[in-house]
Protein backbone atom coordinates (compact mmCIF):
# COMPACT_ATOMS: atom_id res chain seq x y z
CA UNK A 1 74.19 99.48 79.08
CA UNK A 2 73.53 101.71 75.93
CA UNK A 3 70.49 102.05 74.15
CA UNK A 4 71.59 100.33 71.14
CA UNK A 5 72.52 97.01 73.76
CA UNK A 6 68.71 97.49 74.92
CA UNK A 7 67.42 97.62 71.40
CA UNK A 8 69.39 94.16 70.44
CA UNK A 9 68.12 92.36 73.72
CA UNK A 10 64.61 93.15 73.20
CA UNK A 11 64.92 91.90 69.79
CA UNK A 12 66.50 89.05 70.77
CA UNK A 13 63.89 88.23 73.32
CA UNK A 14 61.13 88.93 70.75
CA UNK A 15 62.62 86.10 68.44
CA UNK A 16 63.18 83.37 71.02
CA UNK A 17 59.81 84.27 72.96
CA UNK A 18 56.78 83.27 70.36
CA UNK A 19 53.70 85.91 70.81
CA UNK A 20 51.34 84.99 73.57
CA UNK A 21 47.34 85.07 72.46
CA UNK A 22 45.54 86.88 74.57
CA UNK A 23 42.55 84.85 74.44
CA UNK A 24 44.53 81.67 74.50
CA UNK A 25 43.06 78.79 76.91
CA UNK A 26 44.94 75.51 78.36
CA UNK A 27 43.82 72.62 76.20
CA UNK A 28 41.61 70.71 78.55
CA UNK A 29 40.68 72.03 82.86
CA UNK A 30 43.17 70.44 85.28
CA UNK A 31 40.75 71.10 88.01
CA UNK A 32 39.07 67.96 87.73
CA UNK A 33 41.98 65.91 87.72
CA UNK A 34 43.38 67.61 90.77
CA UNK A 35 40.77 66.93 92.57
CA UNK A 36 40.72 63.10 91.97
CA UNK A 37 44.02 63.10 92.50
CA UNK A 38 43.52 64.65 95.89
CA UNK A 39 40.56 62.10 97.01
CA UNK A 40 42.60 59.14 95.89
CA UNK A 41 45.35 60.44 97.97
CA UNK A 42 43.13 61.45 101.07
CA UNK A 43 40.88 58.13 100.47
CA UNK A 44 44.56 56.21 100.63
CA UNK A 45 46.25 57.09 104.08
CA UNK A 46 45.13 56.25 107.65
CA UNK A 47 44.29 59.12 109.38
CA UNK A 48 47.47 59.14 111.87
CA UNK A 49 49.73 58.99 109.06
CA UNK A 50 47.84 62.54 107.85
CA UNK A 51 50.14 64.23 110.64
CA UNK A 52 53.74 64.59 109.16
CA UNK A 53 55.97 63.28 112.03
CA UNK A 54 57.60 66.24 112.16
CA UNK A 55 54.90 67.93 114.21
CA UNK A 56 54.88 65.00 116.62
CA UNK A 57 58.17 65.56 117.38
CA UNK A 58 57.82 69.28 117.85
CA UNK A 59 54.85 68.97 119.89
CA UNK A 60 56.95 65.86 121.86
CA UNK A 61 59.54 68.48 121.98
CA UNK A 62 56.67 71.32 123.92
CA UNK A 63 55.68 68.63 126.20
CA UNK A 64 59.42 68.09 127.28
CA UNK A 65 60.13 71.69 127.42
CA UNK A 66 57.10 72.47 129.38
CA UNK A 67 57.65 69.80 132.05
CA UNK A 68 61.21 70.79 132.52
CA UNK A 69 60.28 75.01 132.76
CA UNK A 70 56.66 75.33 133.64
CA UNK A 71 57.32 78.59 134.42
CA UNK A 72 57.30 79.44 130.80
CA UNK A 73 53.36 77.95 130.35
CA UNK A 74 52.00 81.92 130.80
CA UNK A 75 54.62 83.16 128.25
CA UNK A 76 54.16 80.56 125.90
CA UNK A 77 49.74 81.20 126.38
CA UNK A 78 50.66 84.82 126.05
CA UNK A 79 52.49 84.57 122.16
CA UNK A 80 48.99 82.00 121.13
């Protein structure tokens, strides 16, 4: 890439991007409204349905594996 290819690409990307202001602010704080939307959501589900099934089946999966090899109980308390 030359300079000259440089030179046209950073013009280029100085008309398509407008200038940022440095002391520009969002229009209103989303803070608020996040939280509300996480204490309708938390206020909404049972607390068993918190747990995504996916780590019931991986912790159905330990059970298994440990009652089939309990020799591997000490490794697996080792790598906690």
């Amino acid at each position: 890439m030359t300079a000259h290819d440089e030179d046209r690409i950073k013009e280029l990307l100085q008309q398509a991007l407008p200038p940022v202001d440095p002391d520009a602010e969002p229009a209103r704080d989303l803070w608020p409204a996040m939280l509300r939307r996480l204490d309708s959501a938390a206020a909404t589900r049972p607390a068993l349905r918190r747990v995504p099934w996916l780590d019931w089946a991986l912790l159905a999966g330990l059970i298994i594996f440990i009652a089939v090899f309990p020799a591997t109980i000490p490794v697996l308390l080792y790598y906690l």
